[in-house]
C-alpha atoms as a PDB file:
ATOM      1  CA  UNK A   1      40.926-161.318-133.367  1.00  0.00           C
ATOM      2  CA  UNK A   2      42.143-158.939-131.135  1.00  0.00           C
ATOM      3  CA  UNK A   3      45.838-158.889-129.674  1.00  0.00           C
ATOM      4  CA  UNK A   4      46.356-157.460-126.191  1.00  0.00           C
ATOM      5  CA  UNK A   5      49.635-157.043-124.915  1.00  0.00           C
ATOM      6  CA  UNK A   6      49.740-158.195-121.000  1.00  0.00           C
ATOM      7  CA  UNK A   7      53.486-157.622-120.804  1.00  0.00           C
ATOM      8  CA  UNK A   8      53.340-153.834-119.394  1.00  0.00           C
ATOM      9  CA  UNK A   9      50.648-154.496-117.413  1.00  0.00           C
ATOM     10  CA  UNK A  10      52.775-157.144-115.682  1.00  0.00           C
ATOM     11  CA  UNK A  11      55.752-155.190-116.142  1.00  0.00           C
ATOM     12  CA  UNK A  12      53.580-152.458-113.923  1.00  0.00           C
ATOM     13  CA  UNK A  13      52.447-154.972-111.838  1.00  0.00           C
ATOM     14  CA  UNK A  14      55.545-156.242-110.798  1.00  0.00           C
ATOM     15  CA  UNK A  15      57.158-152.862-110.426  1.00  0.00           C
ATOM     16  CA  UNK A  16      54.295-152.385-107.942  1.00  0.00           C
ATOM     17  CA  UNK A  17      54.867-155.019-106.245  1.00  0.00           C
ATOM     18  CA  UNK A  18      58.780-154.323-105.511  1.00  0.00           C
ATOM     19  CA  UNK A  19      57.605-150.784-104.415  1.00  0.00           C
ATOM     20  CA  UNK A  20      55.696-152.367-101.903  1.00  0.00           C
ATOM     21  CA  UNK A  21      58.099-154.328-101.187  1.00  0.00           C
ATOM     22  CA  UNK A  22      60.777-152.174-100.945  1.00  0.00           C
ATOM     23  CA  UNK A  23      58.634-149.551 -98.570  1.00  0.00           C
ATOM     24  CA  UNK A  24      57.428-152.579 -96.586  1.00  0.00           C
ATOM     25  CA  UNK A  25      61.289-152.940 -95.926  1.00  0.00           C
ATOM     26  CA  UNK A  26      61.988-149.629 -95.583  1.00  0.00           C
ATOM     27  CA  UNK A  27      59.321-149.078 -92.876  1.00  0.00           C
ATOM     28  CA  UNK A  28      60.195-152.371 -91.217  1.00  0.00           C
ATOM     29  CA  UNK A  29      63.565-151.379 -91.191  1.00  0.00           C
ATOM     30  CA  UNK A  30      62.839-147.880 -90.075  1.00  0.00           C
ATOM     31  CA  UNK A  31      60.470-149.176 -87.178  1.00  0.00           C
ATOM     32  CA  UNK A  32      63.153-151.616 -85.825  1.00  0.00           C
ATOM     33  CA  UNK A  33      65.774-148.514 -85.730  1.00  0.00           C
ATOM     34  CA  UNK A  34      63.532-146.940 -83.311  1.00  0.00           C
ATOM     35  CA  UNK A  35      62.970-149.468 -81.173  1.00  0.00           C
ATOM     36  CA  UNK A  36      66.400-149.871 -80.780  1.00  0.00           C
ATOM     37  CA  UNK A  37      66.809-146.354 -80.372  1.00  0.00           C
ATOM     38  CA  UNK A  38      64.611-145.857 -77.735  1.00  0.00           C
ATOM     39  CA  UNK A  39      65.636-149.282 -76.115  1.00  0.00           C
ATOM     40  CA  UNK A  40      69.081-147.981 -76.270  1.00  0.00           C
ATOM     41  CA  UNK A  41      68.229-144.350 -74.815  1.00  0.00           C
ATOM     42  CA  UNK A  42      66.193-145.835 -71.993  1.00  0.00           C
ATOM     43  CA  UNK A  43      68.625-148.507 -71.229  1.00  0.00           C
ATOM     44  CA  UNK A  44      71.662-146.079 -71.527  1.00  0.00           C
ATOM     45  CA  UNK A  45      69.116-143.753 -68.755  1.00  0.00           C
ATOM     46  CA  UNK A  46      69.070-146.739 -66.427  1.00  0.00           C
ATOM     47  CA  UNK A  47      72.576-147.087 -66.823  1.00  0.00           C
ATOM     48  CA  UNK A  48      73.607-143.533 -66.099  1.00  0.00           C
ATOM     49  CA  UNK A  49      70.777-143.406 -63.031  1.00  0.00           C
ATOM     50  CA  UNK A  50      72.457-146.803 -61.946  1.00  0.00           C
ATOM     51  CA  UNK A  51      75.627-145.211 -62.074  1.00  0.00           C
ATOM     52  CA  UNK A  52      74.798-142.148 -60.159  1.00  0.00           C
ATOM     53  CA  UNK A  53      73.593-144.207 -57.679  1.00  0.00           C
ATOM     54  CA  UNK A  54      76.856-145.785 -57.326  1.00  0.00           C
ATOM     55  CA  UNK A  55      78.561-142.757 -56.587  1.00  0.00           C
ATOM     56  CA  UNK A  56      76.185-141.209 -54.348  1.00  0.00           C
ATOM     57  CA  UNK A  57      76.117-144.783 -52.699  1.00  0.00           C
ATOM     58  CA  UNK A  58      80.273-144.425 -52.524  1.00  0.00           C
ATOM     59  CA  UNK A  59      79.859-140.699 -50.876  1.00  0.00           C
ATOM     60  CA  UNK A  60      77.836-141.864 -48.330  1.00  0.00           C
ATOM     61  CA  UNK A  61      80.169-145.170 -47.286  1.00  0.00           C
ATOM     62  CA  UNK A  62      82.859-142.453 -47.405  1.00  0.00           C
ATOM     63  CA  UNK A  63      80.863-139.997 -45.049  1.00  0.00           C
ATOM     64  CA  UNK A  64      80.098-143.294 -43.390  1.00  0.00           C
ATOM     65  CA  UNK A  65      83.523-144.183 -42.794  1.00  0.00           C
ATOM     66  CA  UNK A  66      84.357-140.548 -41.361  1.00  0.00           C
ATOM     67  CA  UNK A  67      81.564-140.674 -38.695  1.00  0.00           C
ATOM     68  CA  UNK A  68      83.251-144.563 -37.841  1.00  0.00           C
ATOM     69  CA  UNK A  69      86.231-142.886 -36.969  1.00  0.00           C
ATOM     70  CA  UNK A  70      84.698-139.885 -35.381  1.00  0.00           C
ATOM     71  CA  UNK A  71      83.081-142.213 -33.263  1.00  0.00           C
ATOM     72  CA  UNK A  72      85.751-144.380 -32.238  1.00  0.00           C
ATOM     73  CA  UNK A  73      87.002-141.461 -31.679  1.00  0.00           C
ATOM     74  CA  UNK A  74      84.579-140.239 -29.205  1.00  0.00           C
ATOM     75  CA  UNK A  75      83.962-143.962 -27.856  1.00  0.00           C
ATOM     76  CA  UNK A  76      88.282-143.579 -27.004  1.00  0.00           C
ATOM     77  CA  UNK A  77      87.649-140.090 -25.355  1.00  0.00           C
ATOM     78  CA  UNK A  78      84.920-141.475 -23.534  1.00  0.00           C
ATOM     79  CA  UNK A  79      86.855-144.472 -22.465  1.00  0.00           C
ATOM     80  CA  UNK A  80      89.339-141.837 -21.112  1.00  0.00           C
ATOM     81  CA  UNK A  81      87.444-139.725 -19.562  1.00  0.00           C
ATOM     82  CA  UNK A  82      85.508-142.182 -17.569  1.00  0.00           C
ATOM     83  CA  UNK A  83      89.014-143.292 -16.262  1.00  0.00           C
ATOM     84  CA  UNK A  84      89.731-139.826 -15.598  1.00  0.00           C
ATOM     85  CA  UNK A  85      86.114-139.809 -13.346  1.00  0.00           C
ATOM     86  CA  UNK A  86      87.248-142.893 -12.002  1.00  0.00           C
ATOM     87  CA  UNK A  87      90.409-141.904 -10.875  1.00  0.00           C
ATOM     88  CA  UNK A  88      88.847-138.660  -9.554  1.00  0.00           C
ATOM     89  CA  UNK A  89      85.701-140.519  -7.578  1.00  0.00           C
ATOM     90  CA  UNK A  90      88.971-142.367  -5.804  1.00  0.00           C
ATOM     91  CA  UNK A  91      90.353-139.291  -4.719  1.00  0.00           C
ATOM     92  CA  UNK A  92      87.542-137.642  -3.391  1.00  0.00           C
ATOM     93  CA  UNK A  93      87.100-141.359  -1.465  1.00  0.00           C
ATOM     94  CA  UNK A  94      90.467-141.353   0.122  1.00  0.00           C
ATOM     95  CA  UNK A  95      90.462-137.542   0.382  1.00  0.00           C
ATOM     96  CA  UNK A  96      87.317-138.080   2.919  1.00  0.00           C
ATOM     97  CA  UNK A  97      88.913-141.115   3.916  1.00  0.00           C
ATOM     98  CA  UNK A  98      90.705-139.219   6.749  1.00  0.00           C
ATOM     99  CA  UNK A  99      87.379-137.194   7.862  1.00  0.00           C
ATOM    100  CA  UNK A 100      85.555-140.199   8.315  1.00  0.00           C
ATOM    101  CA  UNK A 101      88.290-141.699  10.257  1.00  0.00           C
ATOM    102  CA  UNK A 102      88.140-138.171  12.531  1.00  0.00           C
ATOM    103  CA  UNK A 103      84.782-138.313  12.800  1.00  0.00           C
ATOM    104  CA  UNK A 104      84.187-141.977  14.180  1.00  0.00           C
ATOM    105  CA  UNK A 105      87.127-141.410  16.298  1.00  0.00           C
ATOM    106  CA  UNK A 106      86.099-138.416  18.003  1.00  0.00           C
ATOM    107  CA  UNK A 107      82.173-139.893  17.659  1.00  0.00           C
ATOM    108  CA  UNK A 108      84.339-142.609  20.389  1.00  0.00           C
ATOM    109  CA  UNK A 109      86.597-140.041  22.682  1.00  0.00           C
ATOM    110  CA  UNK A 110      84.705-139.537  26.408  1.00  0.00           C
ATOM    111  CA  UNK A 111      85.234-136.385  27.899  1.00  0.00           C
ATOM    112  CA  UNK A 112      87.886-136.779  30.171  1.00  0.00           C
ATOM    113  CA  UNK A 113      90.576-138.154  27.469  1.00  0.00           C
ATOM    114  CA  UNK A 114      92.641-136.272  24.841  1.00  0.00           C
ATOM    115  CA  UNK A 115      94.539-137.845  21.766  1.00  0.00           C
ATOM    116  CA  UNK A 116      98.069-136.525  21.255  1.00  0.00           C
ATOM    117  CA  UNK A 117      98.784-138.461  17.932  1.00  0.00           C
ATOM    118  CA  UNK A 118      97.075-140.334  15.012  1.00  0.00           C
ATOM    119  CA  UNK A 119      98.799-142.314  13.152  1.00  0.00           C
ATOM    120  CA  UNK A 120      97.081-143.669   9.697  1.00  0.00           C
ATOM    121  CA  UNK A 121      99.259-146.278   7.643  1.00  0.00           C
ATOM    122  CA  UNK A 122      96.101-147.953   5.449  1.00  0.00           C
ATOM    123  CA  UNK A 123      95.020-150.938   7.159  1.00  0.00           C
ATOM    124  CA  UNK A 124      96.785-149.209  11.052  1.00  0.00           C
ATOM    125  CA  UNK A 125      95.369-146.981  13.124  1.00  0.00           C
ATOM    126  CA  UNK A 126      97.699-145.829  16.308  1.00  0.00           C
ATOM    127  CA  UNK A 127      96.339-143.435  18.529  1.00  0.00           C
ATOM    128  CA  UNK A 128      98.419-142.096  21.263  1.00  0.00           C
ATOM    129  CA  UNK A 129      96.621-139.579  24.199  1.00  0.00           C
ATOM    130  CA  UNK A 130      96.211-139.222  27.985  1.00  0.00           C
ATOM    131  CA  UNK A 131      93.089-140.046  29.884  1.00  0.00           C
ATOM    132  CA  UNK A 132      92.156-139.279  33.761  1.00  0.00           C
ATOM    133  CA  UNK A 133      91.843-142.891  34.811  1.00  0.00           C
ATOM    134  CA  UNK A 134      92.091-146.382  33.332  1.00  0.00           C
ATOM    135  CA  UNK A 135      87.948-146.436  33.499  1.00  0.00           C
ATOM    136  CA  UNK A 136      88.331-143.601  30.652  1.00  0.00           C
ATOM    137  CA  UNK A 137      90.848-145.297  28.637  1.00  0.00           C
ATOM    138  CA  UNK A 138      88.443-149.000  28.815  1.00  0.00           C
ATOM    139  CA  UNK A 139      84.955-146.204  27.498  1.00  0.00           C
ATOM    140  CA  UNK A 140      87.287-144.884  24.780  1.00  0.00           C
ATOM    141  CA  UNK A 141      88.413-148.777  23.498  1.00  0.00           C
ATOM    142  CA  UNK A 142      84.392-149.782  24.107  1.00  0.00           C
ATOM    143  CA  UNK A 143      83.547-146.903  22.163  1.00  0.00           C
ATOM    144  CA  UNK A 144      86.192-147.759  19.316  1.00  0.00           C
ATOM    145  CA  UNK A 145      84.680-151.211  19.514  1.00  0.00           C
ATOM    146  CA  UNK A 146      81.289-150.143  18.683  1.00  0.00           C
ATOM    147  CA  UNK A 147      82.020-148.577  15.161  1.00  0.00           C
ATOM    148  CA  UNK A 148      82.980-151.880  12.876  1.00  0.00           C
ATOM    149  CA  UNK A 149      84.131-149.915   9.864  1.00  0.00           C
ATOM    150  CA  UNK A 150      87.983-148.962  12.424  1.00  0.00           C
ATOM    151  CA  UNK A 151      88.572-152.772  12.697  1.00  0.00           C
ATOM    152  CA  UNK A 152      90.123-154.464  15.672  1.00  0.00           C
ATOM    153  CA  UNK A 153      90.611-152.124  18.955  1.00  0.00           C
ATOM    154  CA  UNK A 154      93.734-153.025  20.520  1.00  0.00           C
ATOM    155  CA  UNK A 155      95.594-151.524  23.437  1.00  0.00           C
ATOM    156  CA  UNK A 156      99.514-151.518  23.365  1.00  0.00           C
ATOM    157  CA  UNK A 157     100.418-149.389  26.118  1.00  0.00           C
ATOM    158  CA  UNK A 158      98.520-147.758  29.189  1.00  0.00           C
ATOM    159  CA  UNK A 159     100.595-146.296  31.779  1.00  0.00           C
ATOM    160  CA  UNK A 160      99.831-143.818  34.885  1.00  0.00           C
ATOM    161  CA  UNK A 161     102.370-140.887  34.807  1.00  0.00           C
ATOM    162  CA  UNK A 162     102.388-137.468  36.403  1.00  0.00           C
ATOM    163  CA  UNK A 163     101.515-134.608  34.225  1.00  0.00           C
ATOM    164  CA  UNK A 164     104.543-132.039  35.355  1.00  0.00           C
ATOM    165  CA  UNK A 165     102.446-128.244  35.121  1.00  0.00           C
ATOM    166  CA  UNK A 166      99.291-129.626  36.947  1.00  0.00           C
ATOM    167  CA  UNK A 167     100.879-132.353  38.979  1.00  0.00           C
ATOM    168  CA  UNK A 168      97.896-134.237  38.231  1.00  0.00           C
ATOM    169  CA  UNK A 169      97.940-137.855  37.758  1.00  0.00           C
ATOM    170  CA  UNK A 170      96.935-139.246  34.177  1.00  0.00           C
ATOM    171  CA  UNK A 171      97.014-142.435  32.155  1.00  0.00           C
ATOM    172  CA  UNK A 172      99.272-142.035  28.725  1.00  0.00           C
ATOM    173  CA  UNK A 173      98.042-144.822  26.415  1.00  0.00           C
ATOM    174  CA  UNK A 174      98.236-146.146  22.541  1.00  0.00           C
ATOM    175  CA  UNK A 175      95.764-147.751  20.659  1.00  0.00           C
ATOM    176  CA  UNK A 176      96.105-149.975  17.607  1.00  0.00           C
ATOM    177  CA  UNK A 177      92.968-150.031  15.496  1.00  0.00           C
ATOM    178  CA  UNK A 178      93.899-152.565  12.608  1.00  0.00           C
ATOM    179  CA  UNK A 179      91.240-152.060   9.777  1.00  0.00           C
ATOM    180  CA  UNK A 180      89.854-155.414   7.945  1.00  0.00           C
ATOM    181  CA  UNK A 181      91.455-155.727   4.645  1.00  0.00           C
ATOM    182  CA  UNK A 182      88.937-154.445   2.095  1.00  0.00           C
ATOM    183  CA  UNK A 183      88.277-157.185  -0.676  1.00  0.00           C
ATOM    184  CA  UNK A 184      88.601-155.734  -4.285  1.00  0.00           C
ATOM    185  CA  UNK A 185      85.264-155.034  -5.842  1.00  0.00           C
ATOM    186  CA  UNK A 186      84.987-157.578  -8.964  1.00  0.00           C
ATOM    187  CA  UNK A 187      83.723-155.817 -12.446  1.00  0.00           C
ATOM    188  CA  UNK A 188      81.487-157.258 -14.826  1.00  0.00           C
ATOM    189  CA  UNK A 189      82.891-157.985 -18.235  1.00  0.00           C
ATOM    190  CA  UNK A 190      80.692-156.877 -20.890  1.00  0.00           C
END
């Protein structure tokens, strides 16, 4: 009979075996240290892109925050210089205030009568002047009368006196025009 001795051949076998084994590992093991190596570079690529985001998203809430005060700002000049138009529009109203007093005034003067005097307080009108006649001095009160915007027409005094260069007779009078107190205009809130 013939003897064969098995015991290399399993000897071989099994050293085979742990080489597979062992480069099974070592691939397994190399394959996972990738993946985490590119799971870690991409995720550390998110996180940096993430971050940058952050502080281009703080610059901007920054610049933000500038142009908010630039514009309150501007919205406080604005504020001011529509007061300053306001206070300017009520000027130019009370500066033409007197002109269109003039103007109705001498819109209401007949021919024959002359004013001597004006006298504007705000809400009183006196006019003081000589007329030919008391006829003259009842046109010039009708034509006061006429324009609503002087108020009231009122006459104080009307007397007949000499005039001392001419010798001529005339009527000295004064009229009280009392204006209607305006109301104040109301603003909407907003």
């Amino acid at each position: 009979m013939i003897r064969i001795n098995l015991l290399p051949v399993r000897a071989a076998k099994k050293k085979e075996s742990m080489r597979f084994q062992v480069t099974v590992a070592g691939l397994i093991t190399f394959f996972v240290f990738a993946v985490s190596m590119v799971a870690y570079f991409t995720v550390r690529g998110e996180a940096n892109s993430l971050s940058d985001q952050i502080s281009r998203g703080n610059q901007e809430i920054e610049e933000l925050k500038k142009k908010i005060g630039e514009l309150s700002k501007i919205k406080e000049q604005k504020r001011i210089v529509e007061e300053k138009l306001k206070i300017i529009t009520d000027l130019e109203a009370a500066r033409t205030g007197p002109v269109k007093l003039f103007k109705r005034i001498s819109g209401a003067i007949p021919e024959k009568a002359w004013l001597q005097s004006m006298k504007d307080d705000g809400s009183l009108v006196v006019l003081k002047g000589y007329a030919a006649d008391d006829e003259i001095v009842a046109d010039f009160m009708r034509g006061l009368q006429k324009n609503r915007e002087l108020g009231s027409v009122e006459l104080e005094i009307a007397q007949r006196m000499m005039e001392k260069e001419t010798g001529m007779e005339l009527v000295s009078f004064t009229i009280r025009l009392e204006k209607e107190k305006e109301r104040p205009v109301q603003r909407e809130k907003k």
